[in-house]
Structure formats: C-alpha cells, structure tokens
C-alpha atoms as a PDB file:
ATOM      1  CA  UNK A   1     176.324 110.398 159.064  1.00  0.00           C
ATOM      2  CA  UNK A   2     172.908 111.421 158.392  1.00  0.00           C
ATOM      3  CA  UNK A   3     173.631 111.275 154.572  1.00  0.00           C
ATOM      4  CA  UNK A   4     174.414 107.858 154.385  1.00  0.00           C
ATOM      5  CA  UNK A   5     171.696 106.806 156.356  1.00  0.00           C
ATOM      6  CA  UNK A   6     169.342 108.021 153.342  1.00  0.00           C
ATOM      7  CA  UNK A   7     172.089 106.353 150.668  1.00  0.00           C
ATOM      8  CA  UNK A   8     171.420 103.205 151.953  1.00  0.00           C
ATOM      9  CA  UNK A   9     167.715 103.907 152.524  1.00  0.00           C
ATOM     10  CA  UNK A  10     167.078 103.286 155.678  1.00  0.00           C
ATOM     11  CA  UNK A  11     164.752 106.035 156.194  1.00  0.00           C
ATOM     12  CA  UNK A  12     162.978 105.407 159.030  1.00  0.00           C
ATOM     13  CA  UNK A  13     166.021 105.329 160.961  1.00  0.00           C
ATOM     14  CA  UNK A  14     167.302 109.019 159.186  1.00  0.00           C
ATOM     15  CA  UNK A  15     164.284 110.628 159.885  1.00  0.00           C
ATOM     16  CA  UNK A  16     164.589 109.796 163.462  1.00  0.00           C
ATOM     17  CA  UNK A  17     168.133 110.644 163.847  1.00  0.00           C
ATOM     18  CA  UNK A  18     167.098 114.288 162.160  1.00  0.00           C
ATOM     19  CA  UNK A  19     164.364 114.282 164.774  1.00  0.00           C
ATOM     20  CA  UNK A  20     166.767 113.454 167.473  1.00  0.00           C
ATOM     21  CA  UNK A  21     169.112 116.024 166.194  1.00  0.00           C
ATOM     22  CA  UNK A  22     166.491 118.852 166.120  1.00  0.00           C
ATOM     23  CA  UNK A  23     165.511 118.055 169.566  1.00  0.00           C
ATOM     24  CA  UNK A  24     168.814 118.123 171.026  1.00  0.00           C
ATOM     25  CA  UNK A  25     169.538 121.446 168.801  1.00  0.00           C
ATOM     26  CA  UNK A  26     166.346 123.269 168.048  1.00  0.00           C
ATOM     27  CA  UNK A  27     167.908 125.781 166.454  1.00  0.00           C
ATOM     28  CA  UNK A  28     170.494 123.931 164.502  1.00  0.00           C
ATOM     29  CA  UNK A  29     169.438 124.512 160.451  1.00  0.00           C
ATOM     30  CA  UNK A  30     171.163 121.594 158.854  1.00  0.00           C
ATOM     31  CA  UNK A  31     168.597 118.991 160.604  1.00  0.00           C
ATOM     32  CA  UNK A  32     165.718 120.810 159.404  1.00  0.00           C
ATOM     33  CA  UNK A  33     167.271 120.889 156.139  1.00  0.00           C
ATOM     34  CA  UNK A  34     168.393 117.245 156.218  1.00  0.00           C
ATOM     35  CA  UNK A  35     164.316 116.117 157.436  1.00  0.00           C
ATOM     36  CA  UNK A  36     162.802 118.230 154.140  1.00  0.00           C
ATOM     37  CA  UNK A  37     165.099 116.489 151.763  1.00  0.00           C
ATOM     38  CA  UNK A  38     164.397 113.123 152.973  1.00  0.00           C
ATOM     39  CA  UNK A  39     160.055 113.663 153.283  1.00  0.00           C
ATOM     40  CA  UNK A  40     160.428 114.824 149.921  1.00  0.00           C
ATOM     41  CA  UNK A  41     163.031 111.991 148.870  1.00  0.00           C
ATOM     42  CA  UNK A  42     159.755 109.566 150.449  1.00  0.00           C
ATOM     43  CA  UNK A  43     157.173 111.221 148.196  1.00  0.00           C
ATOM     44  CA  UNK A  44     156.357 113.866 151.127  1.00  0.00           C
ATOM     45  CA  UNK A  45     156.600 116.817 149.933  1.00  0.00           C
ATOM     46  CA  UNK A  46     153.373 118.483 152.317  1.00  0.00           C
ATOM     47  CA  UNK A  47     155.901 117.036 155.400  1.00  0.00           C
ATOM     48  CA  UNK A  48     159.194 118.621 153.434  1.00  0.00           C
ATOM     49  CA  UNK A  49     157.032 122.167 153.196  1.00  0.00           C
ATOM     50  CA  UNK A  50     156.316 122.147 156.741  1.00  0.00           C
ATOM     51  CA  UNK A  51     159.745 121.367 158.058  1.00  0.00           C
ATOM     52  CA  UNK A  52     161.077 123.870 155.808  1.00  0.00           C
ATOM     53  CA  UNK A  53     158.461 126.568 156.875  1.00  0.00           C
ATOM     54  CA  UNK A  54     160.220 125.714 160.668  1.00  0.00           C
ATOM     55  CA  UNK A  55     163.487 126.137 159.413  1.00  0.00           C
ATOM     56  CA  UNK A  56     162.553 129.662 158.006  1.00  0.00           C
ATOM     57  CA  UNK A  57     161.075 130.552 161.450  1.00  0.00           C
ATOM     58  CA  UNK A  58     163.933 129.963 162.692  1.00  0.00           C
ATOM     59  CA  UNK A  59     166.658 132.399 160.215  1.00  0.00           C
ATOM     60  CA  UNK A  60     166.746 135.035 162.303  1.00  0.00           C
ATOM     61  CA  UNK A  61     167.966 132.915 165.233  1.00  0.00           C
ATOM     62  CA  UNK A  62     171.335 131.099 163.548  1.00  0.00           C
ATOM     63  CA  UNK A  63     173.495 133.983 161.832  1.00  0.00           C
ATOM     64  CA  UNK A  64     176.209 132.983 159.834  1.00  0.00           C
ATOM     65  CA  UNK A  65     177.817 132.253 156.548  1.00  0.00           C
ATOM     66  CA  UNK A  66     176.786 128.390 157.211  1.00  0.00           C
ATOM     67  CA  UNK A  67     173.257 129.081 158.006  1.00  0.00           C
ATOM     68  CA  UNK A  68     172.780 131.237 155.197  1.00  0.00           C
ATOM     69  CA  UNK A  69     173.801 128.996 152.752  1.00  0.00           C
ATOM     70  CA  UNK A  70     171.555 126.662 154.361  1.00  0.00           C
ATOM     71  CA  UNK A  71     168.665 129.214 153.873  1.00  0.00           C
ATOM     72  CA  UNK A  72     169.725 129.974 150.341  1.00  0.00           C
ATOM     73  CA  UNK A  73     169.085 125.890 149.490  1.00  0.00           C
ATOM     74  CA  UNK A  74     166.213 125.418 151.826  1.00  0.00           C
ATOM     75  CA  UNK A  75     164.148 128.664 149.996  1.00  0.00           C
ATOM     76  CA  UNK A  76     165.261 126.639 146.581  1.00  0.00           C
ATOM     77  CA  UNK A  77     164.058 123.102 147.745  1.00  0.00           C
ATOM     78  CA  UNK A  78     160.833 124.883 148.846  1.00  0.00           C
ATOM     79  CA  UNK A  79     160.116 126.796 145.983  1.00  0.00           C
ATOM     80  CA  UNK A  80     160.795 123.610 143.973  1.00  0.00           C
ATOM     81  CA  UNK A  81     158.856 121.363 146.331  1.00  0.00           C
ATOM     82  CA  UNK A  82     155.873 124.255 145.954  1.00  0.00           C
ATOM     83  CA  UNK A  83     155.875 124.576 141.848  1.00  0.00           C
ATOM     84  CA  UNK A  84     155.832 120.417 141.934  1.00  0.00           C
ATOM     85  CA  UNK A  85     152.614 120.111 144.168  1.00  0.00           C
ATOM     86  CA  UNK A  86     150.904 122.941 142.834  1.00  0.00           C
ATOM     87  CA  UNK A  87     151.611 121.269 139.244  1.00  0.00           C
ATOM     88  CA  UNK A  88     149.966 117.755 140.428  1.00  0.00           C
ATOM     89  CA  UNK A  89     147.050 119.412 141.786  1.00  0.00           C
ATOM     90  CA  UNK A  90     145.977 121.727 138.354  1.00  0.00           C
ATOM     91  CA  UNK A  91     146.454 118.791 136.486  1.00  0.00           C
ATOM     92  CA  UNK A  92     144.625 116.374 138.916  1.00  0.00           C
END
C-alpha cells in the first residue's frame, strides 16, 4: 500500500500513513524503513538519517529473519545516505 502511495507521488499522504503506522506499531521496522526511503526520495536525507538512527534503536526489540533483513538494508541506505551528504558538504 505504502509503496504505491510514493509511485504515484503523493508524498505527503505516504509520509503520513508511515507516521500513522509507526504510531500504531512503534516497534514495527518496515515503517521506519518505508519513512527514510521516502525523506530521502524528497531530497531529505538529514530526516532519512534520523528515522533510520530510530529504527536502529529499536533492533534489539524486533528479532527475526524479517527484521534483520530490514536492518541489513536500513544500515546500507544509511551508509549511502551518509557518504552522499558528507560528499555535498566537502565540496560545498
């Protein structure tokens, strides 16, 4: 569902559904997950680093073959998300 919100671009309208979704399932990874990739699909990527610095907080909490692949992409989205700003601000 949440995916084809952010197809069609109505982002306003994912980001509250993720928002929604984390709320009614703090501890649920995918949300977190799905709210990075959109701030950073918006040109946030300081709002995708935070989100996914929540979502790490949380590991520990949601065991499972699921989560950890969830973990396994988040750590790559923020490592990717962290080489990209730290890129625009030496050359800036």
């Amino acid at each position: 569902m949440h995916s084809s919100l952010m197809q069609k671009e109505n982002f306003s309208r994912s980001e509250e559904l993720f928002k929604k979704a984390m709320n009614l399932k703090p501890v649920h990874p995918h949300s977190y997950f799905g709210l990075a990739l959109l701030y950073r699909m918006t040109g946030h990527p300081e709002e995708s680093l935070k989100v996914l610095e929540r979502l790490f907080i949380l590991m520990p909490k949601t065991p499972g073959i699921e989560s950890t692949q969830i973990y396994s992409e988040a750590s790559n989205l923020y490592s990717e998300i962290k080489s990209e700003t730290e890129t625009k601000t030496s050359t800036h």
